[in-house]
N, C-alpha and C. Protein backbone atom coordinates (compact mmCIF):
# COMPACT_ATOMS: atom_id res chain seq x y z
N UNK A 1 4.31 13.72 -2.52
CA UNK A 1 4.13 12.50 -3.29
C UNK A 1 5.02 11.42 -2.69
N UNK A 2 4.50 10.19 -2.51
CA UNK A 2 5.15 8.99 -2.17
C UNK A 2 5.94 8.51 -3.08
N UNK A 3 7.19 8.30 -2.67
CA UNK A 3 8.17 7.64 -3.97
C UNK A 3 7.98 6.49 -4.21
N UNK A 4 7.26 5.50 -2.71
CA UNK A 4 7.31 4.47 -3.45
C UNK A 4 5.59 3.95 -3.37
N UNK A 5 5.51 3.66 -4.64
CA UNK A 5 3.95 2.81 -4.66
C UNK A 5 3.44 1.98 -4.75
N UNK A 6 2.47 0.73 -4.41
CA UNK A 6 2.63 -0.50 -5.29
C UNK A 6 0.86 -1.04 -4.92
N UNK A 7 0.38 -1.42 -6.49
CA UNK A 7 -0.65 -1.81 -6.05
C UNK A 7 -0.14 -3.75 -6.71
N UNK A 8 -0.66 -4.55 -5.61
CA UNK A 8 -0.34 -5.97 -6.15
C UNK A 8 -1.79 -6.56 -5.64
N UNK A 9 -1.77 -7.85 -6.36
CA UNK A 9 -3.25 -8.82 -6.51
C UNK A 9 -3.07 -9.92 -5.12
N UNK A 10 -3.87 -9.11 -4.03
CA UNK A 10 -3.75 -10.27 -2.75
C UNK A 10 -4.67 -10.28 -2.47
N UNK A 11 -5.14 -11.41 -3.47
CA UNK A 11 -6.82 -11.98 -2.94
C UNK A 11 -6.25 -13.44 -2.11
N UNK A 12 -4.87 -13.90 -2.82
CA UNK A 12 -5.07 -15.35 -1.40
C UNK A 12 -4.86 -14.96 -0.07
N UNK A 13 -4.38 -15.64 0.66
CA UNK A 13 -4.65 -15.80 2.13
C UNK A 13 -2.98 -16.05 2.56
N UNK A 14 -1.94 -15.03 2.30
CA UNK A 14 -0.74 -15.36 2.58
C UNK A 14 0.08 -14.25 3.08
N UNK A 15 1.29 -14.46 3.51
CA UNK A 15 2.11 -13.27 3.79
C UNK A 15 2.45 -12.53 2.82
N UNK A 16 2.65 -10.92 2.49
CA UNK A 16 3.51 -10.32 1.60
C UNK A 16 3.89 -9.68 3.09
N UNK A 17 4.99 -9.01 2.20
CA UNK A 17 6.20 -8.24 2.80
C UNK A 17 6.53 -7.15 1.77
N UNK A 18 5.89 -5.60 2.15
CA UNK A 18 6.70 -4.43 1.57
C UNK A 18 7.63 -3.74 1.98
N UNK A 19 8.65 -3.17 1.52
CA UNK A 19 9.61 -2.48 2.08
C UNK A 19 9.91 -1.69 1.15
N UNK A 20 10.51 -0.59 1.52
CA UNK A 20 10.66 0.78 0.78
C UNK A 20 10.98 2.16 1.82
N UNK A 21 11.54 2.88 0.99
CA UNK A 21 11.91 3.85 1.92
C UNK A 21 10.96 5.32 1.77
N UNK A 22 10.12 5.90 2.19
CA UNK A 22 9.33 7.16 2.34
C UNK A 22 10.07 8.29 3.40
N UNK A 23 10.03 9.12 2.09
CA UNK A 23 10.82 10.52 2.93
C UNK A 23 10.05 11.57 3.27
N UNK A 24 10.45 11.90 4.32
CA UNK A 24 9.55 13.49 4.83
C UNK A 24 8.23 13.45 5.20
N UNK A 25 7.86 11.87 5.75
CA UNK A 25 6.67 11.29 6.19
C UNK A 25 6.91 11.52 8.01
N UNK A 26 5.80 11.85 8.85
CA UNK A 26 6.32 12.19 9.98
C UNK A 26 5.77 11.03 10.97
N UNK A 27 6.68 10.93 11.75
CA UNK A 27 7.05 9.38 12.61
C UNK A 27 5.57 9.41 12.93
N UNK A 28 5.01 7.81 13.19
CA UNK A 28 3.44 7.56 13.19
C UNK A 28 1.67 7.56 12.36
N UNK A 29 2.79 8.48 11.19
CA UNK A 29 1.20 8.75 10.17
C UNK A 29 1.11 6.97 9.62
N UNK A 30 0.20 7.27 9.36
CA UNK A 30 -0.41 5.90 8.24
C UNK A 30 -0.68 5.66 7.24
N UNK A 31 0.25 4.58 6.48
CA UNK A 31 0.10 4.47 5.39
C UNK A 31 -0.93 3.32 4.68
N UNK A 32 -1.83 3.85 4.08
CA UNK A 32 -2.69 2.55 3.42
C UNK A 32 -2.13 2.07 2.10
N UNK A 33 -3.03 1.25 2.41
CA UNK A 33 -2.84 -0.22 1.08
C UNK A 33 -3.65 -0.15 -0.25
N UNK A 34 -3.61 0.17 -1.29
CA UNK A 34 -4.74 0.18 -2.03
C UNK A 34 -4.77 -1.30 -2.79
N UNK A 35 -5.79 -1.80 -3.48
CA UNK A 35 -5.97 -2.57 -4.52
C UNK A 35 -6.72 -2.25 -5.89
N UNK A 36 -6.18 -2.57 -6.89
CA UNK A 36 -7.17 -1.98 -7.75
C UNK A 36 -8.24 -2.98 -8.12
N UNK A 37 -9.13 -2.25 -8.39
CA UNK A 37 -10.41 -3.04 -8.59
C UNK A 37 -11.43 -2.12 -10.30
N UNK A 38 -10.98 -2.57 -11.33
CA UNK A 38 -11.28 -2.10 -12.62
C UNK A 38 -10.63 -0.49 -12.55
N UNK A 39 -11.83 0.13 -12.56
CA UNK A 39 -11.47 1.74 -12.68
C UNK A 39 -11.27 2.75 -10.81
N UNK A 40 -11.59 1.40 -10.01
CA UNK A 40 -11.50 1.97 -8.86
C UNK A 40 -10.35 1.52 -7.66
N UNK A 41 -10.40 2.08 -7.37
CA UNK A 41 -9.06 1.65 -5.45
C UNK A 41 -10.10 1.58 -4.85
N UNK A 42 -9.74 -0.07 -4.16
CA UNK A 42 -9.86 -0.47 -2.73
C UNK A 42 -9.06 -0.70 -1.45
N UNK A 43 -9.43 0.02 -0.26
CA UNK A 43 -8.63 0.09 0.65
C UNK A 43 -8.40 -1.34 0.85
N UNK A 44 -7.05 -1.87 1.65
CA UNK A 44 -7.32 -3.30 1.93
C UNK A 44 -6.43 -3.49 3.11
N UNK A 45 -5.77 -2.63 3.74
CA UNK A 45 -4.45 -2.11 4.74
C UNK A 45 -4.40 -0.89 4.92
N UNK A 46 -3.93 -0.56 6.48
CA UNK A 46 -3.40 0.47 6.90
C UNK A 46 -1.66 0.11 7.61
């Protein structure tokens, strides 16, 4: 399980910046982005 999670509303057209620390993740995997969308996740980042 990922300690850290975050789904946020980026429908404009701007920079965010996440940071957080994930443990016991091995150098190179990929982490996606979800958004929520009612009862469902949308990918929106890798």
């Amino acid at each position: 399980m990922l300690p850290l999670i975050s789904i946020l509303p980026l429908r404009a057209q701007s920079a965010v910046s996440i940071s957080g620390k994930i443990e016991n993740i091995d150098n190179g995997s990929v982490i996606s982005l979800y958004e929520s969308q009612g009862q469902f996740l949308s990918k929106i980042a890798d």
